[in-house]
Protein backbone atom coordinates (compact mmCIF):
# COMPACT_ATOMS: atom_id res chain seq x y z
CA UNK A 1 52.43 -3.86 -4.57
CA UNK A 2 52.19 -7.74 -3.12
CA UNK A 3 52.89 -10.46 -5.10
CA UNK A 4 51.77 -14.59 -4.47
CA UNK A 5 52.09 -17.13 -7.03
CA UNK A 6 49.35 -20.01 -7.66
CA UNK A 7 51.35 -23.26 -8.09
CA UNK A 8 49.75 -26.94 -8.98
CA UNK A 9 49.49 -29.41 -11.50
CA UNK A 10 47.83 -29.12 -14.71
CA UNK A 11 43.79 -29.25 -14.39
CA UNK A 12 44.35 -28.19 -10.34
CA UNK A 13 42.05 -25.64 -11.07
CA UNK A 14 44.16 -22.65 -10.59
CA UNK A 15 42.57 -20.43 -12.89
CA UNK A 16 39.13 -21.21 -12.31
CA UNK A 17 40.30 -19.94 -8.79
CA UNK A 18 41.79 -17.07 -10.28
CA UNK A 19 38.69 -16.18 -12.18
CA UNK A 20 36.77 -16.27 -8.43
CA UNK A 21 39.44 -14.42 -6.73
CA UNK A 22 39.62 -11.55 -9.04
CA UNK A 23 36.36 -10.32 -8.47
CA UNK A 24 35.99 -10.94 -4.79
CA UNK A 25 39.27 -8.65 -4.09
CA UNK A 26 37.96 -5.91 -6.84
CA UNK A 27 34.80 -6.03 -4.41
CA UNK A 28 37.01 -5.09 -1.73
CA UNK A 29 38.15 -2.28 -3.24
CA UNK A 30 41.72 -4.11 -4.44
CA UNK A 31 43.54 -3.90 -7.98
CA UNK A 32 44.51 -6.91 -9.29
CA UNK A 33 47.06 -8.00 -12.04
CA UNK A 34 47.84 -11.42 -13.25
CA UNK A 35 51.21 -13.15 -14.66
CA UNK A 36 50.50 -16.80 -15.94
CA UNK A 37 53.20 -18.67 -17.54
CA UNK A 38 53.14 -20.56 -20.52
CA UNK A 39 54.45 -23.66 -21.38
CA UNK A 40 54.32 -23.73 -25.19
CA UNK A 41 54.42 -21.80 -27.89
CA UNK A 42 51.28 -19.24 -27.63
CA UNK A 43 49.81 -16.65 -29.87
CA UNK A 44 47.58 -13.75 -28.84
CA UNK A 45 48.08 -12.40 -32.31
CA UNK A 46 45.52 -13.33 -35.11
CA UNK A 47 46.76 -14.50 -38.25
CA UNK A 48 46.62 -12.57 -40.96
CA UNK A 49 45.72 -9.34 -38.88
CA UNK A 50 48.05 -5.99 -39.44
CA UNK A 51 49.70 -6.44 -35.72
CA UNK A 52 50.49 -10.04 -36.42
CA UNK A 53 52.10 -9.02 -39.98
CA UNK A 54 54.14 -6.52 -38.25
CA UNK A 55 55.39 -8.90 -35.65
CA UNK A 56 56.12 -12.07 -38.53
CA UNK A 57 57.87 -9.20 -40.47
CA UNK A 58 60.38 -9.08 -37.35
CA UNK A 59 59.26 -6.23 -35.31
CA UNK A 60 60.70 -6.26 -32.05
CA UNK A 61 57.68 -5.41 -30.10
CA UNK A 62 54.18 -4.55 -31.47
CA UNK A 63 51.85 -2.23 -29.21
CA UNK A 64 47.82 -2.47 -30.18
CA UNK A 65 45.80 0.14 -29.16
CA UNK A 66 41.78 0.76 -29.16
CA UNK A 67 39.44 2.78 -27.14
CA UNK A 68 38.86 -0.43 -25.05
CA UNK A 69 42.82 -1.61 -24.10
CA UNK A 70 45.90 -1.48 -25.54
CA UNK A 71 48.41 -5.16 -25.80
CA UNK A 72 52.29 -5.09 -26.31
CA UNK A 73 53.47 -7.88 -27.53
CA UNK A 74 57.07 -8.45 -27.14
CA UNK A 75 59.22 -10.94 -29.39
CA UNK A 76 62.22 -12.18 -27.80
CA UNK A 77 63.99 -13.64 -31.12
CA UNK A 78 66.17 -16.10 -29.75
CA UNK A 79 67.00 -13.99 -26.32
CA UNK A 80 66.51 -15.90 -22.62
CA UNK A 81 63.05 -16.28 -21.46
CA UNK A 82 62.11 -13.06 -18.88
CA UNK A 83 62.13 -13.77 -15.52
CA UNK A 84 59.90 -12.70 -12.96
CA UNK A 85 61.35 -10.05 -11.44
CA UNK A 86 61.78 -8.41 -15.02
CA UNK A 87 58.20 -8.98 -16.07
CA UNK A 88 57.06 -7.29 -12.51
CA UNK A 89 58.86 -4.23 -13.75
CA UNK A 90 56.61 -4.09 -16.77
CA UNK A 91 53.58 -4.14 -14.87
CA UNK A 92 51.72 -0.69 -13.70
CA UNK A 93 51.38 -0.39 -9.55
CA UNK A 94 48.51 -2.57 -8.60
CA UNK A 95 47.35 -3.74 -4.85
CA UNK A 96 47.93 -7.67 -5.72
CA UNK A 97 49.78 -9.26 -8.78
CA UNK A 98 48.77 -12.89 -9.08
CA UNK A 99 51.65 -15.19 -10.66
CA UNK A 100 50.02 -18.67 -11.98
CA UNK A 101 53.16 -20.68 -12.77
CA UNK A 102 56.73 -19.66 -12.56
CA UNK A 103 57.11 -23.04 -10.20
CA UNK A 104 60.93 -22.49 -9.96
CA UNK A 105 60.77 -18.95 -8.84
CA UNK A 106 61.42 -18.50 -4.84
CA UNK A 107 58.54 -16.05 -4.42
CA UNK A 108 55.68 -17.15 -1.67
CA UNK A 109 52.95 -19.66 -3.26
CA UNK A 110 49.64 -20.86 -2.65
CA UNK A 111 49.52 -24.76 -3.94
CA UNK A 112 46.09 -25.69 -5.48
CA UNK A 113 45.55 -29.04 -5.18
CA UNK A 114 42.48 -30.93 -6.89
CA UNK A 115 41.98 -34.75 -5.06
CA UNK A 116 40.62 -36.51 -8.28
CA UNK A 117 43.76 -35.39 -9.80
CA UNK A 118 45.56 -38.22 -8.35
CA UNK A 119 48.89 -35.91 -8.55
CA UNK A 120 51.27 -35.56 -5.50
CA UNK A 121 51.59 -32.74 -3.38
CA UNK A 122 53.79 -29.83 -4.42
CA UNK A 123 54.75 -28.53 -0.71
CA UNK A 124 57.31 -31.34 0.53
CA UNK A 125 59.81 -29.74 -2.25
CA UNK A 126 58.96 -26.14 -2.98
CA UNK A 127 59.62 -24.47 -0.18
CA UNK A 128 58.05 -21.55 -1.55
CA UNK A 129 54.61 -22.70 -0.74
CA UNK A 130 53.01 -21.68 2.10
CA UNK A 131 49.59 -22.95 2.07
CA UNK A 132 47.27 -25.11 0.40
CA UNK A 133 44.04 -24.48 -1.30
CA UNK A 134 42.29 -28.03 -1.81
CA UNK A 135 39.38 -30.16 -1.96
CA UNK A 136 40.31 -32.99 0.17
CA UNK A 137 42.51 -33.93 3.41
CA UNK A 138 46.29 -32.73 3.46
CA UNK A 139 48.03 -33.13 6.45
CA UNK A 140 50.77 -31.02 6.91
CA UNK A 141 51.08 -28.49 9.68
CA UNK A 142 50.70 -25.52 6.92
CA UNK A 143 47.19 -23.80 6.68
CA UNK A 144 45.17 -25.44 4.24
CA UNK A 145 41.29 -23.76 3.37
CA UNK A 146 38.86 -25.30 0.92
CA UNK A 147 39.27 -24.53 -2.56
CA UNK A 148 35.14 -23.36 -2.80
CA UNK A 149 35.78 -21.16 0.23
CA UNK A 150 36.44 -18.21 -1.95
CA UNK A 151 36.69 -15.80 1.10
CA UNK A 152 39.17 -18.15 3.02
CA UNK A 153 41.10 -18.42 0.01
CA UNK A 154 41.64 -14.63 -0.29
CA UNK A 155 42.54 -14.21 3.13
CA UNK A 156 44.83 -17.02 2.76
CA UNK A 157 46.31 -15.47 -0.16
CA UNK A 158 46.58 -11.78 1.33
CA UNK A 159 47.75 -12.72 4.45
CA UNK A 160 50.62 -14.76 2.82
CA UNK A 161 51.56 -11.99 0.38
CA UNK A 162 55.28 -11.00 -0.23
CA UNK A 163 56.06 -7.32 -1.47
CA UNK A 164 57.06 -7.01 -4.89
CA UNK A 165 60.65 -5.71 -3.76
CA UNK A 166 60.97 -8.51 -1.38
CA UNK A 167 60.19 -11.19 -4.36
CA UNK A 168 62.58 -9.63 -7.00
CA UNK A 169 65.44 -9.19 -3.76
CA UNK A 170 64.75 -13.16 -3.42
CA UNK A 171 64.81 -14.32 -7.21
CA UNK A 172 67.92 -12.54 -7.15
CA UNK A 173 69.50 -14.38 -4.71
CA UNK A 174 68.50 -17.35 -6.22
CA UNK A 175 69.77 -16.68 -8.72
């Protein structure tokens, strides 16, 4: 399993990236998972709804299950936020896992970079980032594609892929 991590500002366009990505590497024949971060309080629970009673009643985890997919939702009632590495674990084997945030995480990175943005480049202090997906002129001696070129992106993102054992050995040296 390979793991690369989508880093940039907010409206970069990382997951309208993502949502091109995904289904040029399921062409190829490639499973794909995704990790994205969140930076607030979220809820994929609907109010009201038996799983979402369940979980306000203070179940630890709730698992939701139809013909169509199944969700676990996990509550971590005042414990540390997972990191990576442990959320990895949880996943099932896939050819490419996709992380879109987790900045401070030492696995390899892809920075997306949208000009009209007006933001600063990423790369100078992450030196987890190891190319640059953009719509204008970056100079810097990493490789850099065009954010519309959806099949340089994927290359750019395969061919920069870590293993999943080699990002969990490096989070836990950061660590």
């Amino acid at each position: 399993m390979k793991i690369i991590g989508l880093a940039g500002w907010s409206g970069a366009g990382k997951t309208t990236l993502l949502t091109r990505l995904i289904p040029h590497f399921n062409a190829q024949g490639l499973r794909v998972s995704v990790i994205k971060h969140a930076h607030h309080q979220f809820d994929v629970d609907v109010p009201g709804k038996d799983s979402w009673r369940h979980r306000e009643a203070g179940a630890a985890e709730v698992l939701v299950a139809s013909e169509r997919r199944w969700a676990l939702m996990h509550e971590l009632r005042g414990a540390a936020e997972p990191r990576l590495p442990e959320l990895l674990a949880k996943l099932s084997a896939v050819d490419l896992v996709v992380v879109e945030g987790f900045k401070r995480e030492p696995h390899r990175k892809i920075e997306v970079h949208r000009a009209a943005n007006s933001k600063p480049l990423l790369f100078p202090d992450d030196p987890g980032i190891v190319g640059i997906a953009t719509d204008g002129a970056v100079e810097t001696r990493l490789p850099t594609v065009h954010l519309d070129d959806i099949p340089a992106v994927a290359a750019l993102v395969l061919g920069s892929a870590m293993t999943a054992d080699e990002a969990m050995a490096k989070s836990a040296l950061a660590r």
